[in-house]
N, C-alpha and C. Protein backbone atom coordinates (compact mmCIF):
# COMPACT_ATOMS: atom_id res chain seq x y z
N UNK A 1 -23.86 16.19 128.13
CA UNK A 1 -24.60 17.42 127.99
C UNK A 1 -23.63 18.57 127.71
N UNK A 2 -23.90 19.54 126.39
CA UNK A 2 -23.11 20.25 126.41
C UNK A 2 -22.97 21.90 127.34
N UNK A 3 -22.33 22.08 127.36
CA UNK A 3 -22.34 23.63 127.67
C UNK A 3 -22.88 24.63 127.11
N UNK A 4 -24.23 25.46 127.56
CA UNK A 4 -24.61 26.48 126.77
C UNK A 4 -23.63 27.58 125.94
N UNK A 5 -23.89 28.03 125.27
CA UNK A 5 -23.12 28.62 124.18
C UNK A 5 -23.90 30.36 124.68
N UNK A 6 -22.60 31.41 124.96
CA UNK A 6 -22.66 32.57 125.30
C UNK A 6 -23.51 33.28 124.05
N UNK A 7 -24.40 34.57 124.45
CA UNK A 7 -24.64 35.34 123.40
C UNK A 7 -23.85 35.39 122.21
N UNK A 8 -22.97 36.16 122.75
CA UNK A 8 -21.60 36.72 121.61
C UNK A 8 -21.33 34.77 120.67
N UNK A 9 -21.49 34.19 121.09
CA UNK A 9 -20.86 32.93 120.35
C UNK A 9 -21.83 32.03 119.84
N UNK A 10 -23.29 32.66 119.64
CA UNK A 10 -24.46 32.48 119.48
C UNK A 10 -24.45 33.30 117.95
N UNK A 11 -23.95 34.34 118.29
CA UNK A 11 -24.04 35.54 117.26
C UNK A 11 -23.35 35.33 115.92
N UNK A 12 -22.07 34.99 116.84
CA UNK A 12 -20.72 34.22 115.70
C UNK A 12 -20.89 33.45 115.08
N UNK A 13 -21.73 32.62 115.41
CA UNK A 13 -22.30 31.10 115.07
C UNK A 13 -23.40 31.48 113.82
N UNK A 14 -24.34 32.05 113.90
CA UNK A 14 -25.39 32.46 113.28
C UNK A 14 -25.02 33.69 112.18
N UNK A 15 -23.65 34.14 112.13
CA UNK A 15 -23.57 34.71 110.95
C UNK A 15 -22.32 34.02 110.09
N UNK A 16 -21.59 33.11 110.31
CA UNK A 16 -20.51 32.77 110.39
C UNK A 16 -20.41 31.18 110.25
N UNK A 17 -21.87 30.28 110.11
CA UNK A 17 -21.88 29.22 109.98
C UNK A 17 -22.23 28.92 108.37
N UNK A 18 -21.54 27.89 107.70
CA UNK A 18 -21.47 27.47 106.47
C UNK A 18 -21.14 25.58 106.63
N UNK A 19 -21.25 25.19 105.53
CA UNK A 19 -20.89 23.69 105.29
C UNK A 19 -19.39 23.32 105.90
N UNK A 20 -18.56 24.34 105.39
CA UNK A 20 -17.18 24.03 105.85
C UNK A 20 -17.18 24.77 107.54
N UNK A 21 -17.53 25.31 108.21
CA UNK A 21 -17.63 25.57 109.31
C UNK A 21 -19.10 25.71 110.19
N UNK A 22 -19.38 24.39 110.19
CA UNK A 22 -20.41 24.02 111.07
C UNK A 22 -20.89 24.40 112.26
N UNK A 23 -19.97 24.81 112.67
CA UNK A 23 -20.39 25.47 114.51
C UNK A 23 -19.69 27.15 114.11
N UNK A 24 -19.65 27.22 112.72
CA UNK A 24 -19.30 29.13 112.74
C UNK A 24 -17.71 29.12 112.88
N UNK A 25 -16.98 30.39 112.32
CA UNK A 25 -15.55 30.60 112.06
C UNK A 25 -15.43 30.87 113.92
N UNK A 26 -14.37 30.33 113.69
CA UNK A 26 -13.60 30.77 115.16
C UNK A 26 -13.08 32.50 115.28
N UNK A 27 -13.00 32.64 115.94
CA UNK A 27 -13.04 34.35 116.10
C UNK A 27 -11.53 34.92 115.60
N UNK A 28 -10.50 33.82 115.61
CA UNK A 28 -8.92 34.16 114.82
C UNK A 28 -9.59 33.78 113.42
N UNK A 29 -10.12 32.87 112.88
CA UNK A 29 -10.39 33.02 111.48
C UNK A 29 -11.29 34.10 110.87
N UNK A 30 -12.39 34.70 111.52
CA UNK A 30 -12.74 35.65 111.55
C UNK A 30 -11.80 36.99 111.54
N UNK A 31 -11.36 37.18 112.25
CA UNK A 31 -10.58 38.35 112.18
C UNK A 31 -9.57 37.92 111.24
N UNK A 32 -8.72 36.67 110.79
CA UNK A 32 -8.12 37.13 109.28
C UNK A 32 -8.44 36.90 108.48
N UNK A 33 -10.45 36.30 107.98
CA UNK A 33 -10.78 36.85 106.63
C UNK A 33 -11.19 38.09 106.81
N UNK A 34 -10.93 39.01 107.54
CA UNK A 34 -11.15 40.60 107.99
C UNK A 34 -9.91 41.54 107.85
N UNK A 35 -8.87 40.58 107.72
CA UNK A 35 -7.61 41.84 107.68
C UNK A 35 -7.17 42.26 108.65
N UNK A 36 -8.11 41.55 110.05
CA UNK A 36 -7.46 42.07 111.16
C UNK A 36 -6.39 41.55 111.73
N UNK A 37 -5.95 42.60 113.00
CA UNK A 37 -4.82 42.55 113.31
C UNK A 37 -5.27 41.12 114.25
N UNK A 38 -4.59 39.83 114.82
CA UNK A 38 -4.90 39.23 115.81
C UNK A 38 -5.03 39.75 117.03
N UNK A 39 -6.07 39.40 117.69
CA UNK A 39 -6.62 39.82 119.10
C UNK A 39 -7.90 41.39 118.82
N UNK A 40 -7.61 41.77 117.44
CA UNK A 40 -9.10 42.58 117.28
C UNK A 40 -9.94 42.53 117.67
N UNK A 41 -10.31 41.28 117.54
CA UNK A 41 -11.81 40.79 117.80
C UNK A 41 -11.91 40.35 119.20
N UNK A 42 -10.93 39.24 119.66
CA UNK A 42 -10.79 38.23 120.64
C UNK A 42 -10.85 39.32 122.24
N UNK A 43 -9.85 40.55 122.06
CA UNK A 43 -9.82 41.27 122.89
C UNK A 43 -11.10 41.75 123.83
N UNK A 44 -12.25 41.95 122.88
CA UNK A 44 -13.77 42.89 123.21
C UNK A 44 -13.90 41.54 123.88
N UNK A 45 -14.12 40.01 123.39
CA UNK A 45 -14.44 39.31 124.14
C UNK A 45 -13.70 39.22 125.55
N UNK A 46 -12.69 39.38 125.92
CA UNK A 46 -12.10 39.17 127.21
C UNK A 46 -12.68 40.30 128.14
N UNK A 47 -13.04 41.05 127.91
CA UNK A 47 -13.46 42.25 128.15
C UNK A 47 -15.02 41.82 128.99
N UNK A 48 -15.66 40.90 128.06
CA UNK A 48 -16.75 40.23 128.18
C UNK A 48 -16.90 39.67 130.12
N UNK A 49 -15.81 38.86 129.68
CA UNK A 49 -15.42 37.71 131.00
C UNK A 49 -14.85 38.58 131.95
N UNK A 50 -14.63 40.05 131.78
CA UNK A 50 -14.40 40.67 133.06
C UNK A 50 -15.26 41.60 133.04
N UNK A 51 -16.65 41.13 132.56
CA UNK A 51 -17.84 42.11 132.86
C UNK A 51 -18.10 43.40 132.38
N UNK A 52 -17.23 43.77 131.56
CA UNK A 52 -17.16 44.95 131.46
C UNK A 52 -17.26 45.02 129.40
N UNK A 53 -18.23 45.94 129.23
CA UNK A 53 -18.29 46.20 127.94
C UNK A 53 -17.81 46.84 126.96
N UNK A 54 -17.22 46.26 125.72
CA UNK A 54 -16.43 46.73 125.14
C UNK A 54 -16.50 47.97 124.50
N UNK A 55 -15.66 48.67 123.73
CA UNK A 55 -15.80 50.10 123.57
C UNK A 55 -16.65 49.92 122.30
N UNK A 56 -17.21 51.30 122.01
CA UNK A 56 -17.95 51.16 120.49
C UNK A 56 -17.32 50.90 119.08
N UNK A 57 -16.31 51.32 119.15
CA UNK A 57 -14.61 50.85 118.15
C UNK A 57 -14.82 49.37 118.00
N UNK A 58 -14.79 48.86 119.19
CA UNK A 58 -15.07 47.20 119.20
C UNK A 58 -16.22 46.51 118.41
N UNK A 59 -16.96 47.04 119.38
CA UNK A 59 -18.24 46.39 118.87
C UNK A 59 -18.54 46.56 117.12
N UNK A 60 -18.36 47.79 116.96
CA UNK A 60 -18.19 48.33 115.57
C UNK A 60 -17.27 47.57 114.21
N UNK A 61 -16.32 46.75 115.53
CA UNK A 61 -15.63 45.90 114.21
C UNK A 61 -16.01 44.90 114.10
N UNK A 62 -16.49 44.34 114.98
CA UNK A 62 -17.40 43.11 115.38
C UNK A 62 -18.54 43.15 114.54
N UNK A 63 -19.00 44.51 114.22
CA UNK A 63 -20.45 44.43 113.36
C UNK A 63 -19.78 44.39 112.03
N UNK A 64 -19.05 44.64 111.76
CA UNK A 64 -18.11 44.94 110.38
C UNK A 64 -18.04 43.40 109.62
N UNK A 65 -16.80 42.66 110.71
CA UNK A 65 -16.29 41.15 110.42
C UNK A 65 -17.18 40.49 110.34
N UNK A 66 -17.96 40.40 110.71
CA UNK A 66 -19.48 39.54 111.30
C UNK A 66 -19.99 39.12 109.72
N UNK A 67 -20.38 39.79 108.89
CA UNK A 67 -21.19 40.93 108.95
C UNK A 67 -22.75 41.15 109.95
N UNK A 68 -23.09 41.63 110.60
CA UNK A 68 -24.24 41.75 111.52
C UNK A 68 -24.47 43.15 111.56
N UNK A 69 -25.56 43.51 112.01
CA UNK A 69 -26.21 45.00 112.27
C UNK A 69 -25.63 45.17 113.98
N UNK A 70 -24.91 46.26 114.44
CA UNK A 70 -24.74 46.97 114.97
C UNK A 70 -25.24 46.72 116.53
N UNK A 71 -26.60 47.46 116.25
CA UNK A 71 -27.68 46.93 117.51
C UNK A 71 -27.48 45.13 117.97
N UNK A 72 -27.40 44.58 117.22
CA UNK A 72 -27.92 42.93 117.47
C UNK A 72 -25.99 42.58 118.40
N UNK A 73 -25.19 43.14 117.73
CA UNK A 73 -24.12 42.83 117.95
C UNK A 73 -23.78 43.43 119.54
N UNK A 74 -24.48 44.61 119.69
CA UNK A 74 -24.17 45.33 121.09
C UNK A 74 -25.31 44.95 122.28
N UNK A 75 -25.94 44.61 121.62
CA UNK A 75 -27.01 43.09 122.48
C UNK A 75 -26.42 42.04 123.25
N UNK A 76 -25.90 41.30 122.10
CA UNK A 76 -25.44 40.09 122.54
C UNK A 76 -24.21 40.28 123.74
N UNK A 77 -23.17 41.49 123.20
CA UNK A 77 -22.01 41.79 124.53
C UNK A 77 -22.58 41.98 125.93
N UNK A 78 -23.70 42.65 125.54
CA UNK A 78 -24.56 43.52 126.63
C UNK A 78 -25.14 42.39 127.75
N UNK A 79 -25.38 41.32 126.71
CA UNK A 79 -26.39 40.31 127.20
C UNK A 79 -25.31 39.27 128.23
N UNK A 80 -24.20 39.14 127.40
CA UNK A 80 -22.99 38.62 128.10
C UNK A 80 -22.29 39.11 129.93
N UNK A 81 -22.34 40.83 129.55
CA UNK A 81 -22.20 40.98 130.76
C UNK A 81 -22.91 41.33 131.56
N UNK A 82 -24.24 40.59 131.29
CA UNK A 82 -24.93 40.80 132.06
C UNK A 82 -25.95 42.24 132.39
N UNK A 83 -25.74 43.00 131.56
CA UNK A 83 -26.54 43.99 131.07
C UNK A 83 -28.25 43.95 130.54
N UNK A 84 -28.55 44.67 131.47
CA UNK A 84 -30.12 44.65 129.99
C UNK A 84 -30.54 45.81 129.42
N UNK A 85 -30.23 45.71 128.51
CA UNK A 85 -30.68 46.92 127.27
C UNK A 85 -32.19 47.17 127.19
N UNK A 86 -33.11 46.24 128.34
CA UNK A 86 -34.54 46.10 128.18
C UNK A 86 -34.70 46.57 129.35
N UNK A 87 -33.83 47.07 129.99
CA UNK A 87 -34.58 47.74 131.22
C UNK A 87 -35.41 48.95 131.20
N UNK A 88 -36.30 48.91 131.53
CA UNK A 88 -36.99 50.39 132.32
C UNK A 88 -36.32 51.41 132.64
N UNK A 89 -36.89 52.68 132.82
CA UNK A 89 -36.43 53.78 133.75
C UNK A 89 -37.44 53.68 134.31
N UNK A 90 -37.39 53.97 135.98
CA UNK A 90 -38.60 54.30 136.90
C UNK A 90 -39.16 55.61 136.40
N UNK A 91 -40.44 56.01 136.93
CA UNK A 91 -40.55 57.57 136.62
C UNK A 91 -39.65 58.58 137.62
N UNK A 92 -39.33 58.36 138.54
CA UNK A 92 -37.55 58.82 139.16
C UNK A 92 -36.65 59.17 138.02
N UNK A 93 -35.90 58.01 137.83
CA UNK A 93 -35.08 58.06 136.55
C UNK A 93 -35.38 58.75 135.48
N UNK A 94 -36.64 58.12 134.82
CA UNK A 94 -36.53 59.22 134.06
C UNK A 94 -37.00 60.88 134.10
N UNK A 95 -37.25 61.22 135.16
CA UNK A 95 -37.33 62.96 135.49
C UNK A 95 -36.21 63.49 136.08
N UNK A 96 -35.13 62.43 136.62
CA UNK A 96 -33.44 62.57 136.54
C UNK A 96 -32.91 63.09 134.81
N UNK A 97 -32.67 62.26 134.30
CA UNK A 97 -32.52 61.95 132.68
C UNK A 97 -33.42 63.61 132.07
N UNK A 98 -34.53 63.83 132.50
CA UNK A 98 -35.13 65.17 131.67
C UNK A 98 -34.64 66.28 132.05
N UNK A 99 -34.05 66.16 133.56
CA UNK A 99 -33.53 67.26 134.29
C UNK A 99 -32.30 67.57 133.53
N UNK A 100 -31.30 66.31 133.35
CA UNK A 100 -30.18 66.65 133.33
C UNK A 100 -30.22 66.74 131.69
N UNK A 101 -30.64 66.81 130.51
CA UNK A 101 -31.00 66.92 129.47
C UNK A 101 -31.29 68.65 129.74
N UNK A 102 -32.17 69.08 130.44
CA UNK A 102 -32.45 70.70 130.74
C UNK A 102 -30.93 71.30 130.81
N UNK A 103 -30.14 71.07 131.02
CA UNK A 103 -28.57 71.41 131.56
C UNK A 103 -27.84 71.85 130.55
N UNK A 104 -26.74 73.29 130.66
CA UNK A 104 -26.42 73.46 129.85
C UNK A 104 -25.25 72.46 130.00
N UNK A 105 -24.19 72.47 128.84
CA UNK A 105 -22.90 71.74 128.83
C UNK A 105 -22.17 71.47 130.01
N UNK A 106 -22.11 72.57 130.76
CA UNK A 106 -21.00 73.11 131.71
C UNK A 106 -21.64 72.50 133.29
N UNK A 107 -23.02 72.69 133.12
CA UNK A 107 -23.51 72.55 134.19
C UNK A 107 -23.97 70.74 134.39
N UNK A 108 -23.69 69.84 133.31
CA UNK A 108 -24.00 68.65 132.81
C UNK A 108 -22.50 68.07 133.48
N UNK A 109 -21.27 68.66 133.23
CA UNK A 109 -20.35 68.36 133.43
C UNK A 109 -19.92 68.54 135.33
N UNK A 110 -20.51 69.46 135.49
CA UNK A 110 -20.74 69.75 136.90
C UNK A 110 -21.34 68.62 137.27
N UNK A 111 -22.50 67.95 137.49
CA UNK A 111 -23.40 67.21 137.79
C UNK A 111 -22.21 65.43 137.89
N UNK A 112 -22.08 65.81 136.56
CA UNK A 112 -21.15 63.96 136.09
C UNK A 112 -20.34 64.19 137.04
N UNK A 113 -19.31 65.21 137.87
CA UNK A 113 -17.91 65.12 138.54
C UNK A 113 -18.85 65.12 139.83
N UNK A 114 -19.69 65.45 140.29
CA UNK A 114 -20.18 65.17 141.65
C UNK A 114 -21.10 63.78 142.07
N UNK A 115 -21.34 63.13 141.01
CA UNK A 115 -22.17 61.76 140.90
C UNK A 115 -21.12 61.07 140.89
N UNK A 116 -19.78 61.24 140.59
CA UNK A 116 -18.42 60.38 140.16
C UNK A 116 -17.93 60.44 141.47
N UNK A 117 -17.47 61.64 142.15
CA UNK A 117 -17.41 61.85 143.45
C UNK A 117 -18.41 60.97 145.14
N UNK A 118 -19.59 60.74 144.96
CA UNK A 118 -20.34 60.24 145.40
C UNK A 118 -20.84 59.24 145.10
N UNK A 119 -20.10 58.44 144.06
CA UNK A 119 -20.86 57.31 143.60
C UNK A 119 -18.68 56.78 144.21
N UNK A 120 -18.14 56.98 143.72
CA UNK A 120 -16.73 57.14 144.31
C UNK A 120 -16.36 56.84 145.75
N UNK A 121 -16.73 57.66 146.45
CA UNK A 121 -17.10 58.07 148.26
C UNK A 121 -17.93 56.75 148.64
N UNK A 122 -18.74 56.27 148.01
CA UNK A 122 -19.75 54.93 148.74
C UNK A 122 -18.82 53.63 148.37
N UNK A 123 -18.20 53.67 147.22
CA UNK A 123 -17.77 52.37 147.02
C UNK A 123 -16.55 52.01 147.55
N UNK A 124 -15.37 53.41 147.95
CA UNK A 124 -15.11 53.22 149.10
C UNK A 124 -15.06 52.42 150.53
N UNK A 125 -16.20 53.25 150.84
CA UNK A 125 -17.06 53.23 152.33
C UNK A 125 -17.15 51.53 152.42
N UNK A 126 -17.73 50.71 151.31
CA UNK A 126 -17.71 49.55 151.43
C UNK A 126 -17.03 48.19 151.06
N UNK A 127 -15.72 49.29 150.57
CA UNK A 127 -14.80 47.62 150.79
C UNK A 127 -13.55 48.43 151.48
N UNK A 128 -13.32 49.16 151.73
CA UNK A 128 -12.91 49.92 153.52
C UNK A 128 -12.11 49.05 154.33
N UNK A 129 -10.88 48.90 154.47
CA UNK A 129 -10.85 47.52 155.62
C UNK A 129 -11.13 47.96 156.83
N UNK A 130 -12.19 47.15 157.96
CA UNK A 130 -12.86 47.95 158.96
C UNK A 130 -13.83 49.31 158.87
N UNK A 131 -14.05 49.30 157.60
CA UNK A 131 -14.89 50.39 157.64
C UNK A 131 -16.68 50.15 158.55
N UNK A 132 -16.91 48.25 158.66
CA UNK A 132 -17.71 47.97 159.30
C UNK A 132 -18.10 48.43 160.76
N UNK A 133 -19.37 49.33 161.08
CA UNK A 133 -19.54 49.55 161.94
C UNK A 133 -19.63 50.76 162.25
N UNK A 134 -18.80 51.53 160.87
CA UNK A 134 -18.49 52.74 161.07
C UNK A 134 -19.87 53.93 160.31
N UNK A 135 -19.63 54.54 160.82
CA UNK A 135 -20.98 55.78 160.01
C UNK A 135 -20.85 55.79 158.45
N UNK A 136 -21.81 55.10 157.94
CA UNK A 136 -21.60 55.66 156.33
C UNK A 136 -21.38 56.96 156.12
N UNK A 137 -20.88 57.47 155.23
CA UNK A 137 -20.20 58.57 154.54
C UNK A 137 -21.25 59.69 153.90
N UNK A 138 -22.52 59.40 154.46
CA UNK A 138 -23.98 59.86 153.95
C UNK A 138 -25.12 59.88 154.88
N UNK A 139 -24.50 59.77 156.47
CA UNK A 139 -25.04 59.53 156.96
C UNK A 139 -26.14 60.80 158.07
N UNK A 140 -26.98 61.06 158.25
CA UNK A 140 -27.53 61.97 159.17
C UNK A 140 -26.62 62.86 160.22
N UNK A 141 -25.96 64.17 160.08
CA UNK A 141 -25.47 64.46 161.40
C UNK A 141 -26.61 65.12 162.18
N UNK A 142 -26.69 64.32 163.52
CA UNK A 142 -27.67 64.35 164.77
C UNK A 142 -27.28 65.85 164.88
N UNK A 143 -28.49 66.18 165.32
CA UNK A 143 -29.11 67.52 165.57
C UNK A 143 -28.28 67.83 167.13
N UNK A 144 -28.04 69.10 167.64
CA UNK A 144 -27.88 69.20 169.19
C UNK A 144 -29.45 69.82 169.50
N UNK A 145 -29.07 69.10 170.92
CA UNK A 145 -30.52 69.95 171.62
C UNK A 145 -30.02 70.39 172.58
């Protein structure tokens, strides 16, 4: 039984398959009927396997070499790390999103350094050595009576 085959190598496969390459160009032959430099391409994928999505530069060359549309190409990475591009906004979210759209530049930029700060401060809090047990960093200070 074989091993399922990743988005991204699904993608490769399906634009990139011919008589002489049956299972699709390998991603070094790809990138040098592209002119690219080696590891162009290969790089966004490693990127993949550490979850994290590649920059738009990337993906962009990826839609280039391919040839593929853009969208389909930032799918498949997306889909790789586990991303869904099909998610929802709650109606929360999105009256977050309208708020901060209301914002001028300055005050948008305000907002991003205190969500960075507090999104920062929690992730902290929880890999902390011994931080178990201790008051989260958000937590209620008790009233005196």
């Amino acid at each position: 039984m074989s091993t399922p085959l990743s988005p991204v190598d699904e993608l490769r496969i399906r634009y990139t398959k011919s008589e002489r390459h049956p299972q699709g160009e390998s991603v070094r032959e790809i990138e040098r009927r592209n002119g690219l430099a080696g590891g162009a391409l290969s790089n966004a994928r490693r990127r993949t396997r550490d979850g994290k999505l590649p920059s738009l530069a990337a993906l962009e060359r990826w839609a280039e070499a391919l040839p593929a549309p853009l969208p389909e190409v930032s799918r498949a990475f997306a889909q790789e790390c586990g991303v869904d591009l099909a998610a929802t906004l709650s109606a929360e979210e999105e009256q977050i999103v309208a708020d901060y759209r209301a914002l001028s530049a300055s005050e948008r930029a305000l907002i991003r350094d205190l969500l960075s700060l507090s999104a920062d401060r929690v992730r902290a809090a929880r890999v902390e050595p011994g931080a178990a047990g201790r008051e989260s960093v958000y937590t209620e200070v008790p009233s005196s009576r």
